[in-house]
N, C-alpha and C. Protein backbone atom coordinates (compact mmCIF):
# COMPACT_ATOMS: atom_id res chain seq x y z
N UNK A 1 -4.96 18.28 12.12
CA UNK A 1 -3.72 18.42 12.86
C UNK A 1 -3.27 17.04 13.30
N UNK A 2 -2.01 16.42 13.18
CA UNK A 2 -1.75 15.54 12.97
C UNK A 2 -1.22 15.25 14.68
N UNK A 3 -0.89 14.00 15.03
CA UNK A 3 -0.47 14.32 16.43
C UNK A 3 0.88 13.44 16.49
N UNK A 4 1.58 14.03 17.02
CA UNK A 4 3.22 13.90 16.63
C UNK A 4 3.40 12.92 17.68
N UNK A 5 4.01 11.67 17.38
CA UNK A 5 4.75 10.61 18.47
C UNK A 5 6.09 10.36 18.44
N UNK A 6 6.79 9.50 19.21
CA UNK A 6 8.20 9.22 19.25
C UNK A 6 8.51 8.11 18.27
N UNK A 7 6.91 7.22 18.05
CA UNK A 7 6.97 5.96 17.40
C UNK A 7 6.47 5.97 16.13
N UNK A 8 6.42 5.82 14.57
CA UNK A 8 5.91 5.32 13.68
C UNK A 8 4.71 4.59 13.10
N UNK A 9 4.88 3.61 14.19
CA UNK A 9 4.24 2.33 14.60
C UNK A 9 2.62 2.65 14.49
N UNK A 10 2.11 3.94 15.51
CA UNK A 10 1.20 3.97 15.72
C UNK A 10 0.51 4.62 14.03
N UNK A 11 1.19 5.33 13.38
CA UNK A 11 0.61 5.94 12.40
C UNK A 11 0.18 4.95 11.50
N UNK A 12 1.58 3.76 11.42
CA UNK A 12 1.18 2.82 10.68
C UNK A 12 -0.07 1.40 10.59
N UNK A 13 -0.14 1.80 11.88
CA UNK A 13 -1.31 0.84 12.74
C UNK A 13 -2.57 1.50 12.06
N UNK A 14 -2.75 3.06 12.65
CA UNK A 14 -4.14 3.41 12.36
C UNK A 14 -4.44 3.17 10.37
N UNK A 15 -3.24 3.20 9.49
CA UNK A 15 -3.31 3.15 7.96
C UNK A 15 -3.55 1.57 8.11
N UNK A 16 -3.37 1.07 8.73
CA UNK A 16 -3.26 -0.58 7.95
C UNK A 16 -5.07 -0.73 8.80
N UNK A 17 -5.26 -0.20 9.88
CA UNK A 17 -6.78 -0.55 10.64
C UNK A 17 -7.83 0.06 9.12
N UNK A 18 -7.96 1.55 8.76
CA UNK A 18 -8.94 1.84 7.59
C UNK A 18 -8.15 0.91 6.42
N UNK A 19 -7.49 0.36 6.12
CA UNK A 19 -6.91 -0.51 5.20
C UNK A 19 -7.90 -1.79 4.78
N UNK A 20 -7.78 -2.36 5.86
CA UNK A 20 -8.83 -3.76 6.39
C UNK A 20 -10.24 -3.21 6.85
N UNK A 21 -10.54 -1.83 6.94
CA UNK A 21 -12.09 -1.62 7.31
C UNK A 21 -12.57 -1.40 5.25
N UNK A 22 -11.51 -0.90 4.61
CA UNK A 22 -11.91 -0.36 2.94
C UNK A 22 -11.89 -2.17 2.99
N UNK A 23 -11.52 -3.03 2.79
CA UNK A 23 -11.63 -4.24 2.17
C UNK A 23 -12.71 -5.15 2.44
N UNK A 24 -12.73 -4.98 3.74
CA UNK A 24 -14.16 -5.69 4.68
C UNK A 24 -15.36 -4.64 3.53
N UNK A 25 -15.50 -3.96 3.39
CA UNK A 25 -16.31 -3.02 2.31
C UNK A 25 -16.40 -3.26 1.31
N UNK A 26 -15.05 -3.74 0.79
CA UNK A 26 -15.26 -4.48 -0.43
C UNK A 26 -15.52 -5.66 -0.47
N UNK A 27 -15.22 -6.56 0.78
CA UNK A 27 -15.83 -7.81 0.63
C UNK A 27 -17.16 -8.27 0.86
N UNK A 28 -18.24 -7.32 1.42
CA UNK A 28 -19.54 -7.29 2.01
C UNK A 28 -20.21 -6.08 1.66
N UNK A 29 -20.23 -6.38 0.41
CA UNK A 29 -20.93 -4.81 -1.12
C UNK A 29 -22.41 -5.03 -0.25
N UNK A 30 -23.09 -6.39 -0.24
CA UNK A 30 -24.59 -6.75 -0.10
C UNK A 30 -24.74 -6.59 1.14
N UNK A 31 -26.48 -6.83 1.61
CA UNK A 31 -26.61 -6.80 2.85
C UNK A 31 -26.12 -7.37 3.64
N UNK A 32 -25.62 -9.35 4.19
CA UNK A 32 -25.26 -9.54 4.61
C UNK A 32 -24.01 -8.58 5.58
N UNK A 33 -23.80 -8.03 6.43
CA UNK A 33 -22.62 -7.16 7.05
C UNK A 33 -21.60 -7.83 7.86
N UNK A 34 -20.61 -7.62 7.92
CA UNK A 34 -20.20 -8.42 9.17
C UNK A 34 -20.25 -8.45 10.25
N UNK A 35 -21.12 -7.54 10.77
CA UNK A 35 -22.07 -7.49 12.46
C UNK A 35 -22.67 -8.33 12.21
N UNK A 36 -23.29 -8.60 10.88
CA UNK A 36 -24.34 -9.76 10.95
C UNK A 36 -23.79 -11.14 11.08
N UNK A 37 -22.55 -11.03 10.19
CA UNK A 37 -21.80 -12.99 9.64
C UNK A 37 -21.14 -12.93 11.09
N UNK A 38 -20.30 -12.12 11.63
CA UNK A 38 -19.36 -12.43 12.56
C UNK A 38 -19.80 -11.50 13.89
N UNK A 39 -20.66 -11.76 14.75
CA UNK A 39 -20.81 -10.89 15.66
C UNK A 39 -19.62 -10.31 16.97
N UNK A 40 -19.52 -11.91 17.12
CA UNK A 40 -18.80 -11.97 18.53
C UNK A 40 -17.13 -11.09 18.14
N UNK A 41 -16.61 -11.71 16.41
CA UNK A 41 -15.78 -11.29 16.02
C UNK A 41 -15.22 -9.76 15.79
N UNK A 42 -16.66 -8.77 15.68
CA UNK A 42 -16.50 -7.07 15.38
C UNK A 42 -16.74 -6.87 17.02
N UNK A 43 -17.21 -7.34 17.85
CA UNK A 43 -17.18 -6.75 19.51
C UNK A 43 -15.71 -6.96 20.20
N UNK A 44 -14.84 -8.15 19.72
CA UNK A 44 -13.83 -8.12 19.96
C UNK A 44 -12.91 -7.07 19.32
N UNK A 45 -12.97 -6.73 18.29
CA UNK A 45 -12.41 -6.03 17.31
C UNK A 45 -12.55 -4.69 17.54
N UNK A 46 -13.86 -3.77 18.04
CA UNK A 46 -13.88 -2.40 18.17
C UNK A 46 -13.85 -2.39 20.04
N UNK A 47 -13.94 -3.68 20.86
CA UNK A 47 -13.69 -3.51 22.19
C UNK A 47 -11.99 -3.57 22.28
N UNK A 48 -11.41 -4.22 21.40
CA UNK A 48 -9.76 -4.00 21.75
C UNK A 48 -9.24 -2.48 21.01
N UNK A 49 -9.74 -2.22 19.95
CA UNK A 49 -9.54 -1.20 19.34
C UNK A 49 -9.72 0.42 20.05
N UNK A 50 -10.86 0.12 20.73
CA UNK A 50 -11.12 1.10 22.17
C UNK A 50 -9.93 0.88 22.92
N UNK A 51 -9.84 0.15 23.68
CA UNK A 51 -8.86 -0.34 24.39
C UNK A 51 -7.24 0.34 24.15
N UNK A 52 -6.86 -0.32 23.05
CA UNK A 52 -5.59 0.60 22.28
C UNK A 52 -5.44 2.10 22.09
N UNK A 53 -6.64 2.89 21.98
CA UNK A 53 -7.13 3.73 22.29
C UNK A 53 -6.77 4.70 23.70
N UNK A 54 -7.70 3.86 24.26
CA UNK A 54 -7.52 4.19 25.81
C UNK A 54 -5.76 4.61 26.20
N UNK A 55 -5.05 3.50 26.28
CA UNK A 55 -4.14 3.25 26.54
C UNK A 55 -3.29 4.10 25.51
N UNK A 56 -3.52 4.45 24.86
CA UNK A 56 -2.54 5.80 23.56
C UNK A 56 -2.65 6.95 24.30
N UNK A 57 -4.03 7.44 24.92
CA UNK A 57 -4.42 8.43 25.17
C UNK A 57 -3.89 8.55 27.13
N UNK A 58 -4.09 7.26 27.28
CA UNK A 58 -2.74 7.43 29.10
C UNK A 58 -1.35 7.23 28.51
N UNK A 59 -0.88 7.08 27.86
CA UNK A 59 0.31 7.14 27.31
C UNK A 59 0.84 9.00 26.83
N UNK A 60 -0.17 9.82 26.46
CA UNK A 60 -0.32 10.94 26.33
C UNK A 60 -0.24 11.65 27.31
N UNK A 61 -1.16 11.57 28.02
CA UNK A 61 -1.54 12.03 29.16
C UNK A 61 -0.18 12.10 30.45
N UNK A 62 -0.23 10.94 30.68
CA UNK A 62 1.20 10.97 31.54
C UNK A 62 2.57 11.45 31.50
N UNK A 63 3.06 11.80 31.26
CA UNK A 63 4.40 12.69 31.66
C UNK A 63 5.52 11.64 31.40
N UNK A 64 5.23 10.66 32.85
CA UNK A 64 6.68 9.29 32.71
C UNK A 64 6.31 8.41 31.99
N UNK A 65 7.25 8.01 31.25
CA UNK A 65 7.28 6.72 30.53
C UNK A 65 6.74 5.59 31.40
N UNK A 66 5.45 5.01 30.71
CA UNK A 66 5.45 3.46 31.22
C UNK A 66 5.23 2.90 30.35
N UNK A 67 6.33 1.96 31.10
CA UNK A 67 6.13 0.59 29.71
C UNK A 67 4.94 0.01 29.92
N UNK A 68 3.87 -0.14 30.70
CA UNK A 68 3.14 -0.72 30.80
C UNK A 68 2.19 -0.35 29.25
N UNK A 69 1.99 0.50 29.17
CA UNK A 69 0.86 1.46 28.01
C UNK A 69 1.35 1.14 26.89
N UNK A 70 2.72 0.93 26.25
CA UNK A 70 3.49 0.44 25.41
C UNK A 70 2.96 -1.26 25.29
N UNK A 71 3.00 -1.95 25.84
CA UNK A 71 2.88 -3.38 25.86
C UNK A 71 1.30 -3.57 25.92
N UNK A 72 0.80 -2.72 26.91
CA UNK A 72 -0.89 -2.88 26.00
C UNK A 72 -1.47 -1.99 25.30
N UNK A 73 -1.04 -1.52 24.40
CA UNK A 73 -1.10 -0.93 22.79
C UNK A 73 -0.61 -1.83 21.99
N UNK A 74 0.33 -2.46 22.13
CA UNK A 74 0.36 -3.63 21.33
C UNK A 74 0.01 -4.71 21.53
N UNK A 75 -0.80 -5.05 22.73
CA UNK A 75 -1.58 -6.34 22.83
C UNK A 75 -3.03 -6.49 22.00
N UNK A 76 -3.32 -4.95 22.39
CA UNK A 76 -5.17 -4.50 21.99
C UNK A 76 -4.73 -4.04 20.11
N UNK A 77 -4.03 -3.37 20.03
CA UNK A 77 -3.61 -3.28 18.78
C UNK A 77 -3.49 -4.49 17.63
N UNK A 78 -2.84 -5.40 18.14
CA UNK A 78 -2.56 -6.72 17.33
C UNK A 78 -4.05 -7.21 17.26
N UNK A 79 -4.56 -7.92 18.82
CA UNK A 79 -5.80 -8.47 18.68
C UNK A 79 -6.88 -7.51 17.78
N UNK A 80 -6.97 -6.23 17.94
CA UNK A 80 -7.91 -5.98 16.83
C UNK A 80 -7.79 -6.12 15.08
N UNK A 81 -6.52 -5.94 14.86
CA UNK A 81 -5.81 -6.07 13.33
C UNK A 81 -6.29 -7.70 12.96
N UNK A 82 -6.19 -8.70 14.19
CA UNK A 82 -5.77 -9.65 13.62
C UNK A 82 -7.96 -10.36 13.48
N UNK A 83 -8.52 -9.64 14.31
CA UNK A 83 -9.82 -9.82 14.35
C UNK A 83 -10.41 -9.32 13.04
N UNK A 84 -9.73 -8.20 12.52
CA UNK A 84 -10.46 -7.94 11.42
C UNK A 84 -9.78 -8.80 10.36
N UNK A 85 -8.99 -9.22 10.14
CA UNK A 85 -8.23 -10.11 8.87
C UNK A 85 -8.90 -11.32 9.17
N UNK A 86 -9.56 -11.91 10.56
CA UNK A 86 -10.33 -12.88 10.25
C UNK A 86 -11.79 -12.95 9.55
N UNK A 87 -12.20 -11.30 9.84
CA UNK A 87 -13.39 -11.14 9.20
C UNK A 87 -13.46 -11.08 7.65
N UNK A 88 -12.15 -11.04 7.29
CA UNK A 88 -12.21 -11.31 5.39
C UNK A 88 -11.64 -12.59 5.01
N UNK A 89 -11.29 -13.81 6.21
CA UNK A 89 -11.59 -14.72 5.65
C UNK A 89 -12.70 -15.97 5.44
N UNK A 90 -12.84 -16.45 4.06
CA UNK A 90 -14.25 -16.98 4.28
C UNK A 90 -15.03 -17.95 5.85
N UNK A 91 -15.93 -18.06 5.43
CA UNK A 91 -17.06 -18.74 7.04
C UNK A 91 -16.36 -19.88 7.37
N UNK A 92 -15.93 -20.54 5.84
CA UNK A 92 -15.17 -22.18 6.15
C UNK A 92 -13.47 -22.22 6.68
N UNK A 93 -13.43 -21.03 6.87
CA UNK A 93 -12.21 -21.08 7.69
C UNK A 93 -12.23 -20.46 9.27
N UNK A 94 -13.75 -21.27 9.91
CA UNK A 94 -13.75 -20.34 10.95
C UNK A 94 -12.69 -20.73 12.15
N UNK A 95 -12.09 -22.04 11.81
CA UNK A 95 -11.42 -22.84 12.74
C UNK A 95 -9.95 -22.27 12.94
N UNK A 96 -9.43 -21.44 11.71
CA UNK A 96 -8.35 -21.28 11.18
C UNK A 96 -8.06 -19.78 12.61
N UNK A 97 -9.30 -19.34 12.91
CA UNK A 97 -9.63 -18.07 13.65
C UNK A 97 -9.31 -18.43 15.47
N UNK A 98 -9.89 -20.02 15.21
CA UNK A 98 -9.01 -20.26 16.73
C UNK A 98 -7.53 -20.42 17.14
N UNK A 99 -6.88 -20.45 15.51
CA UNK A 99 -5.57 -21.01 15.66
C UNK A 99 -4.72 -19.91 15.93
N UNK A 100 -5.65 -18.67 15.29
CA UNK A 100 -4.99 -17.16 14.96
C UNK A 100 -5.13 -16.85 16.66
N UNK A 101 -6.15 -16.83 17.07
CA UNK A 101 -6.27 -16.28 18.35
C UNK A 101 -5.56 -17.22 19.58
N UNK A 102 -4.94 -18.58 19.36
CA UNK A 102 -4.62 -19.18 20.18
C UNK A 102 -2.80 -18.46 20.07
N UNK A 103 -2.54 -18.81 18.78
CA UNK A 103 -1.20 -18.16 18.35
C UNK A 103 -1.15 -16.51 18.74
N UNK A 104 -2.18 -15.79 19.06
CA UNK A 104 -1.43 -14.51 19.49
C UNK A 104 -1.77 -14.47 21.31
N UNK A 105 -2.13 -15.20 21.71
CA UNK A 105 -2.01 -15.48 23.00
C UNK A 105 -1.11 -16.10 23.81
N UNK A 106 -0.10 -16.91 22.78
CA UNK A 106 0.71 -17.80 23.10
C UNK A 106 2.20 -16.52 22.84
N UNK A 107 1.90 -15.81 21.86
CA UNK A 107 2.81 -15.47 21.72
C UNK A 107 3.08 -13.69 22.40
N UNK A 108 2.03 -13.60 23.28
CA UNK A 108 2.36 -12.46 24.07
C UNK A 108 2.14 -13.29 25.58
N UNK A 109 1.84 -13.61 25.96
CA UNK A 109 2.29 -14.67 26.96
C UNK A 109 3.92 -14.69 26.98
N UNK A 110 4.36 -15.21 26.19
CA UNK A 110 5.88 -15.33 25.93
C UNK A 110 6.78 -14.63 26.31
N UNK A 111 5.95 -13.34 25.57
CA UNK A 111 6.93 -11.87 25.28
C UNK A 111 6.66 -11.24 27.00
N UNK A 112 5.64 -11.47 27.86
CA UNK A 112 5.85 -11.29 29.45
C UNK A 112 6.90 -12.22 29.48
N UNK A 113 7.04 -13.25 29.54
CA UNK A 113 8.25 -14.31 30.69
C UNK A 113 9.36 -13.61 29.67
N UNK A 114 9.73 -13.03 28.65
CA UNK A 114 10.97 -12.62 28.12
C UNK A 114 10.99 -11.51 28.88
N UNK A 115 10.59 -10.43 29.03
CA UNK A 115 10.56 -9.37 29.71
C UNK A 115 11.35 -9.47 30.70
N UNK A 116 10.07 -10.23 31.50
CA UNK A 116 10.52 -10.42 33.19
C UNK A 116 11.71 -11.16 32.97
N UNK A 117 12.13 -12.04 32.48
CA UNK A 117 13.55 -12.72 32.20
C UNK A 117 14.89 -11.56 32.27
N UNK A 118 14.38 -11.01 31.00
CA UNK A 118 15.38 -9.64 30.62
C UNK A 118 15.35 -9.23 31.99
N UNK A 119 14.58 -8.79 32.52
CA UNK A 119 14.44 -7.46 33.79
C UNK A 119 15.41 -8.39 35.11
N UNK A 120 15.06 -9.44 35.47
CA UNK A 120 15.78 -10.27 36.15
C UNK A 120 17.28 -10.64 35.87
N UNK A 121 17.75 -10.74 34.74
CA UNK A 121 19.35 -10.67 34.29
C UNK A 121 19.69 -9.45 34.24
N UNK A 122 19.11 -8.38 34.28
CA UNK A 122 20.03 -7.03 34.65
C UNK A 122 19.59 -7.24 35.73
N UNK A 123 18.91 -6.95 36.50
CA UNK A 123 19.08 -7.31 38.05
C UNK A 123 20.42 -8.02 38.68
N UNK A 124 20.42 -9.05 38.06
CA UNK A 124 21.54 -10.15 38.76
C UNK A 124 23.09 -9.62 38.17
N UNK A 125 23.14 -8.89 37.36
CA UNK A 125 24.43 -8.17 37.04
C UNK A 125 25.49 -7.47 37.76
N UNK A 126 26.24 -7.75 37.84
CA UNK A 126 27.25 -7.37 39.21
C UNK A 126 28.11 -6.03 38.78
N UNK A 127 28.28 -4.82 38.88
CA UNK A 127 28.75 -3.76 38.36
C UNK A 127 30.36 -4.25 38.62
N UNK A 128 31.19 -4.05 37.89
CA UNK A 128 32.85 -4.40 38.06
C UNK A 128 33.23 -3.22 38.55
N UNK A 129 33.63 -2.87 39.63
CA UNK A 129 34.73 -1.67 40.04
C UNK A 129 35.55 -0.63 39.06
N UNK A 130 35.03 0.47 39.36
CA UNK A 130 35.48 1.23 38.62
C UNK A 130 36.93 1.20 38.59
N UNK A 131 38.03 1.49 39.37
CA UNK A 131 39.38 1.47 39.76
C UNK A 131 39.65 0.08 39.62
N UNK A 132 41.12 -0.50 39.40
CA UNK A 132 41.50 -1.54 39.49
C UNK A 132 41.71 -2.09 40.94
N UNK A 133 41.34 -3.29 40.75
CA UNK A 133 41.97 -3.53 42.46
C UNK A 133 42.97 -4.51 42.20
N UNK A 134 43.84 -4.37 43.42
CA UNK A 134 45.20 -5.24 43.72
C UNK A 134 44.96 -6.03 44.66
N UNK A 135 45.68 -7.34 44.30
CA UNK A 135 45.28 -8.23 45.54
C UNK A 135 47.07 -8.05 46.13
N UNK A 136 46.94 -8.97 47.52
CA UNK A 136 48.26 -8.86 47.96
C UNK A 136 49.37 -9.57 46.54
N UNK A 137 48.65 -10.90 46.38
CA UNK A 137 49.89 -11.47 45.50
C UNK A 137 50.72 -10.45 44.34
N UNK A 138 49.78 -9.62 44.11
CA UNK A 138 50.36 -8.76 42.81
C UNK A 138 51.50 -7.98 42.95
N UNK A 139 52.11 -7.86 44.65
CA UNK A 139 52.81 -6.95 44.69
C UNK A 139 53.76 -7.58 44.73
């Protein structure tokens, strides 16, 4: 039984997550595993993946919309996608893995001060009067 959302997103998330778990499979046929090559890398990966999780399932659960559950589903979501695409690239690019993880930190960092930006310019928005108004000179 399939479980029906408002968003796409998530269906497409969980196809592209067994996507990159079938390849990691194909890339580590032998014993070596990648619990073994990359430890720290699969605890990040199934602790954000929980996480996204979590937060799908209070997103369910709750009744009102919060954006909050929205914005971390896609924080824990990304970081795990992007943890496992480091695990299929080779050992000699382990540096390439700080650049990945510095770049998605930088770039949800961001996406808060845009938010709060956005949320603060409708704030400061001045509603124009419904009716026209007349000043004296007009008459």
């Amino acid at each position: 039984m399939a479980i029906e959302t408002d968003h796409p997103l998530h269906a497409f998330l969980a196809f592209i997550f067994f996507v990159l778990l079938g390849f990691l499979q194909i890339r580590y046929p032998e014993n070596p595993t990648p619990f073994q090559l990359h430890p720290k890398t699969v605890i990040v990966c199934i602790a954000s993946f929980l996480l996204y999780c979590l937060a799908f399932m209070g997103r369910l659960m709750f009744v009102i919309r919060v954006r909050h559950f929205d914005f971390l589903m896609h924080v824990f979501a990304s970081l795990s996608l992007i943890s496992l695409v480091l695990m299929l690239l080779p050992q000699t690019w382990e540096s390439f893995g700080f650049v990945m993880y510095t770049l998605w930190f930088i770039t949800h960092v961001l996406a808060i001060f845009r938010t709060r930006f956005c949320l603060q310019l409708k704030r400061r928005r001045v509603m124009r009067p419904l009716l026209p108004t007349f000043s004296t000179d007009d008459r």
